[in-house]
Structure formats: C-alpha cells, structure tokens
C-alpha atoms as a PDB file:
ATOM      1  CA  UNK A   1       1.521  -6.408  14.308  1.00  0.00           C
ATOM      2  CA  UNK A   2       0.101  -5.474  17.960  1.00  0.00           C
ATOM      3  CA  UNK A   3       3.101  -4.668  20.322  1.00  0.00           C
ATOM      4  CA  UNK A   4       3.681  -0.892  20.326  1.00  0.00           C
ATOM      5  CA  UNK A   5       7.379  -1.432  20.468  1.00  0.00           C
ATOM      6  CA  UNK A   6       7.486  -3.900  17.052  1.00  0.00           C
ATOM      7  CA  UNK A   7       5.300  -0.972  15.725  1.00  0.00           C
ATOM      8  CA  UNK A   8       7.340   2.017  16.892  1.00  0.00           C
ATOM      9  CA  UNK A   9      10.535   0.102  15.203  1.00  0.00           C
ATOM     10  CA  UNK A  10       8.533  -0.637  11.873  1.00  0.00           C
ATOM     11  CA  UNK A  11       8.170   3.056  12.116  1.00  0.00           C
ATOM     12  CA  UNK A  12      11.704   3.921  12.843  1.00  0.00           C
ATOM     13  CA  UNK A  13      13.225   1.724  10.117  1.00  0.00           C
ATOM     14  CA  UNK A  14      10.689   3.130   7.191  1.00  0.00           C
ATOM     15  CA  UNK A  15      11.889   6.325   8.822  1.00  0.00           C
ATOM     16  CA  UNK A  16      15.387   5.868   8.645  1.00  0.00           C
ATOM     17  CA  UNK A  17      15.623   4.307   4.644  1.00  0.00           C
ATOM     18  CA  UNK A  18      13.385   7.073   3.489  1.00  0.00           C
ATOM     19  CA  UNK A  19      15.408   9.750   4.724  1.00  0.00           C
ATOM     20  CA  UNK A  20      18.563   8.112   4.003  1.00  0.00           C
ATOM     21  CA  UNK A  21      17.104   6.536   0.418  1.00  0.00           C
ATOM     22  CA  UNK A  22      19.164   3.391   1.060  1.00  0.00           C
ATOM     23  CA  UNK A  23      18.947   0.458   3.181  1.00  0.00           C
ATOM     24  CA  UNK A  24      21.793   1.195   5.925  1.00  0.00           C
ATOM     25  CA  UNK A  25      23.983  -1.507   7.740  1.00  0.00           C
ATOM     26  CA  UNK A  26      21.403  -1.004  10.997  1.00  0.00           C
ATOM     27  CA  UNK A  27      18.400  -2.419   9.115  1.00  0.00           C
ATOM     28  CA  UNK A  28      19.695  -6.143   9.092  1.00  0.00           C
ATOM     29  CA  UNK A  29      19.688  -5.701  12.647  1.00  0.00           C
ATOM     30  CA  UNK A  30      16.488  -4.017  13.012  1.00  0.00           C
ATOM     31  CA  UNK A  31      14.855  -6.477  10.972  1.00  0.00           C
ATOM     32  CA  UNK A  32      16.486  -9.172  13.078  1.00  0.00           C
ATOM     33  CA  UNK A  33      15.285  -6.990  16.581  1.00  0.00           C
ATOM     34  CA  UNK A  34      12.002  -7.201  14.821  1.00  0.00           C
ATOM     35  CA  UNK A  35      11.313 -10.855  14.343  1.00  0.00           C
ATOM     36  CA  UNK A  36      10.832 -12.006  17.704  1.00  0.00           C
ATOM     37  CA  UNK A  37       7.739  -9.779  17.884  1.00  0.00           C
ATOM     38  CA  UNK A  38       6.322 -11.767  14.774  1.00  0.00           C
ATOM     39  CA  UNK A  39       7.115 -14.900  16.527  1.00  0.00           C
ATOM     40  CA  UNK A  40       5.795 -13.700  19.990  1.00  0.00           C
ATOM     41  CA  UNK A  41       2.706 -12.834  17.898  1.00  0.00           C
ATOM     42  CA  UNK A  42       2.168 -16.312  16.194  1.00  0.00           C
ATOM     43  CA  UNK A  43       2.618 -14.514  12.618  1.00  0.00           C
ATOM     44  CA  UNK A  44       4.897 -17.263  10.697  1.00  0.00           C
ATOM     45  CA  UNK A  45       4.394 -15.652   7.576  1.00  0.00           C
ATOM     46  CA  UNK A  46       5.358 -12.106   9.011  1.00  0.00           C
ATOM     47  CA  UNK A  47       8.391 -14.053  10.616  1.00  0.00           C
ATOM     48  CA  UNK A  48       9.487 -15.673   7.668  1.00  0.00           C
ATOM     49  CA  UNK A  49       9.193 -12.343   5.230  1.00  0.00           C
ATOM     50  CA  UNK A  50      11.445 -10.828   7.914  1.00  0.00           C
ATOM     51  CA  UNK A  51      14.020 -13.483   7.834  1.00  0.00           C
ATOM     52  CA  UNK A  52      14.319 -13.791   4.369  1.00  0.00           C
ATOM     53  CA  UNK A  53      14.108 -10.080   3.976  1.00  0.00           C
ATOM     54  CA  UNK A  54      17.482  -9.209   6.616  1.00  0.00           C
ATOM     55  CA  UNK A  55      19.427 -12.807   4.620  1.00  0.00           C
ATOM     56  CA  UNK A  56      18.353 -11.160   1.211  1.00  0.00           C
ATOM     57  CA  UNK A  57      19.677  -7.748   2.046  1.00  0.00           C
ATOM     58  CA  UNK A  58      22.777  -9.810   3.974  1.00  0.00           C
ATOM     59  CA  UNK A  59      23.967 -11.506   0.899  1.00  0.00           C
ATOM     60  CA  UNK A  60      23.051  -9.022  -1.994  1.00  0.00           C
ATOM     61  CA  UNK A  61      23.838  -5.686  -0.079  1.00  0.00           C
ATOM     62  CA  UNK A  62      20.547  -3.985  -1.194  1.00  0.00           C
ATOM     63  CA  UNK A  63      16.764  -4.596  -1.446  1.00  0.00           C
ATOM     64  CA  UNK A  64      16.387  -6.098  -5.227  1.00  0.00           C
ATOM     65  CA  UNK A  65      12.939  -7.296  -5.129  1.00  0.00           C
ATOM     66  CA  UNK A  66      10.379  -5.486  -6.449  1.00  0.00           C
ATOM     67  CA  UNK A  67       6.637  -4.651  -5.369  1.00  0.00           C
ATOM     68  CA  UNK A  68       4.234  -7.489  -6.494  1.00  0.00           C
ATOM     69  CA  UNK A  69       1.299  -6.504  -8.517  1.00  0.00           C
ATOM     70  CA  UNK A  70      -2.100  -6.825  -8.238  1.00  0.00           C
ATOM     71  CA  UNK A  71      -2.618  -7.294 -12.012  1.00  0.00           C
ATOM     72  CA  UNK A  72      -0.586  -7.198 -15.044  1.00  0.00           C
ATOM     73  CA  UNK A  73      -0.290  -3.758 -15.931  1.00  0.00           C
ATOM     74  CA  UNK A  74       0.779  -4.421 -19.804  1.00  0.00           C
ATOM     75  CA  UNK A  75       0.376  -6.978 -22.528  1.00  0.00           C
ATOM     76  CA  UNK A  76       3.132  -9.188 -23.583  1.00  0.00           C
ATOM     77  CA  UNK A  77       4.131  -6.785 -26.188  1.00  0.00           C
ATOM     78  CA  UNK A  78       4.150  -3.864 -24.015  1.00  0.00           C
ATOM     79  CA  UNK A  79       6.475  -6.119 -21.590  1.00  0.00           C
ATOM     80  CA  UNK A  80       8.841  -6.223 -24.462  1.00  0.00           C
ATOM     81  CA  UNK A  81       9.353  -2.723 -25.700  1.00  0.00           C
ATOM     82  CA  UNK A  82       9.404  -1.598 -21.915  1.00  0.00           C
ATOM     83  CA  UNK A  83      13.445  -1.166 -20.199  1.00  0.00           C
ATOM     84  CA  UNK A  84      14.783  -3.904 -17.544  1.00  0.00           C
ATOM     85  CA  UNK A  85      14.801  -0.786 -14.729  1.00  0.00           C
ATOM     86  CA  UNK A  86      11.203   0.025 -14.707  1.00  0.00           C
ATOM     87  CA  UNK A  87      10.334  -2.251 -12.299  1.00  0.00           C
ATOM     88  CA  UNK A  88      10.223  -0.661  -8.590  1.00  0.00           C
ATOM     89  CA  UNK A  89      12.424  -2.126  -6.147  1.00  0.00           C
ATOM     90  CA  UNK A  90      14.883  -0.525  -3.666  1.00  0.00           C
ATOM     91  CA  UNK A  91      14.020   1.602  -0.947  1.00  0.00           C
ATOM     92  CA  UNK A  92      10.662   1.877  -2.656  1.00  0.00           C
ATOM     93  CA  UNK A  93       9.918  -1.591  -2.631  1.00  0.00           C
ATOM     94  CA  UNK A  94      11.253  -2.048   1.116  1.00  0.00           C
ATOM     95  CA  UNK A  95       9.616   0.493   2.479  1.00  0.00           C
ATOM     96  CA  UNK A  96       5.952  -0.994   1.217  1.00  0.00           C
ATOM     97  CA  UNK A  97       7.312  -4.461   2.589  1.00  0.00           C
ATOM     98  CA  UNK A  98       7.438  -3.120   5.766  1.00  0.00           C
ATOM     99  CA  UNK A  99       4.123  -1.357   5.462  1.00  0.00           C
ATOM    100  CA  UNK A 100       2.928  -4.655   4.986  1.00  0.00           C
ATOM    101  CA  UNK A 101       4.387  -6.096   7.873  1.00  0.00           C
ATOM    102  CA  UNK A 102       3.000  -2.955   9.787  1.00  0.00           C
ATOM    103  CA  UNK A 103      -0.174  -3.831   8.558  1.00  0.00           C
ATOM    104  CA  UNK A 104      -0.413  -7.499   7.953  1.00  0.00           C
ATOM    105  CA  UNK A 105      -3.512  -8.137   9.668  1.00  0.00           C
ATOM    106  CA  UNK A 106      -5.332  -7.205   6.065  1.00  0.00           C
ATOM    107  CA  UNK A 107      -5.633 -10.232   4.105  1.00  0.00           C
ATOM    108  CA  UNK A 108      -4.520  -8.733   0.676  1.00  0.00           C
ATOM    109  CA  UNK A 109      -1.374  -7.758   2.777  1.00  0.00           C
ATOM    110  CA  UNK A 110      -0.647 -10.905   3.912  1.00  0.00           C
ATOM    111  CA  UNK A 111      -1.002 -12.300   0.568  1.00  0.00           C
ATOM    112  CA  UNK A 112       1.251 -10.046  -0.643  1.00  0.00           C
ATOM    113  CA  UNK A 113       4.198 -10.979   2.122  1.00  0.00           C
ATOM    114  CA  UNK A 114       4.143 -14.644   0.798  1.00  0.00           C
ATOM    115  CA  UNK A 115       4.479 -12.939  -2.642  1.00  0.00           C
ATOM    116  CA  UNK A 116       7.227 -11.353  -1.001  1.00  0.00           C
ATOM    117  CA  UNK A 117       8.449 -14.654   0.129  1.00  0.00           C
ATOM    118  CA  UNK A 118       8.086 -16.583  -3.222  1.00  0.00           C
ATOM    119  CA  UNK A 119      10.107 -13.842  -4.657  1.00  0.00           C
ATOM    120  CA  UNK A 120      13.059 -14.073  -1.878  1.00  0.00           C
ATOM    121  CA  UNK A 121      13.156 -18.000  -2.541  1.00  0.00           C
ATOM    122  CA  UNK A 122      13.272 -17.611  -6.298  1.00  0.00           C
ATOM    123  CA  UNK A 123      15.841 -14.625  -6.058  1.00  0.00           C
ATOM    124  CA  UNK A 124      17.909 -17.020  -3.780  1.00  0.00           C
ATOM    125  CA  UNK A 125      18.188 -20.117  -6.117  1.00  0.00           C
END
C-alpha cells in the first residue's frame, strides 16, 4: 500500500496484537478503517483479504488460519505422525497477513493474500 496513513495503521494494528498476543475487539474495526485505502488504491485483492479477514475474525472470534507455505515441508508420513496444533495460526499468522498487505506490491506477497483468500472461503463453507 502507498498512503502513509493506511501504512501508519498497518503499523499500529501489528503493533497492537503483538503486544497484546491476541486479536482485540478494535482490529475488526481497524481492518474495516483500512479497506477503503485498498479500494482508493485499486488493490481488489488487498480489499478482498481485508474483508474476509475482519468477517472471519467477526464470526469465529479469533484468527484460525494459518500461514500458507511455500513448499511442503514433510512427506505424507511425516504429516501423519505430526499433532493437529503445529500448524501456525493466531496472532502469528495475522500479523504476517498484514505484513503482506503492508507489502503487497511483491508478487510472491500477493500470491500469498489470494492464498489467504482461498483459505477464508474454504474456512467459511
């Protein structure tokens, strides 16, 4: 993103989950204050990460989706001795998603928000 003030909140609302280590009741509306930058911008898939990110964290309560990988990081069998909680989500997760956002103008980054996005639209059905 370009505009200083979309930038300065990204910064404030990574600030405010890591120090807290939870998503608080003001990110919904952060992330909803945020959105109209992404629009302003002409970034529809920034826009529609940050939609689906504030109705994901509206209905569940808490950031459940975790950080897409680049590769697979373990075989099949590996997969199956390995426990359900390994997988990073959380504060951990949203705090890269909104790196992302910060820096969406990398294509790997952007690729990564629709991952985001395929995830939120799986998660939701």
């Amino acid at each position: 993103m370009e505009n200083k003030k979309a930038l300065k909140l990204i910064d404030q609302i990574i600030k405010e989950t890591q120090e807290a280590n939870i998503i608080t009741d003001t990110t919904i509306d952060q992330l909803k204050e945020l959105r109209p930058f992404a629009v302003d911008e002409k970034l529809p898939v920034v826009a529609k990460s940050i939609r689906l990110a504030y109705e994901h964290i509206e209905e569940y309560e808490v950031f459940i989706i975790p950080i897409p990988q680049d590769e697979p990081l373990e075989t099949e069998e590996d997969a199956d001795e390995t426990e359900e909680g390994d997988a990073i989500t959380g504060v951990e997760s949203f705090v890269y998603f909104m790196n992302l956002i910060k820096n969406q103008h990398k294509k790997v980054n952007e690729d990564e928000l629709r991952e985001y996005n395929e995830k939120f639209e799986a998660f939701a059905e």
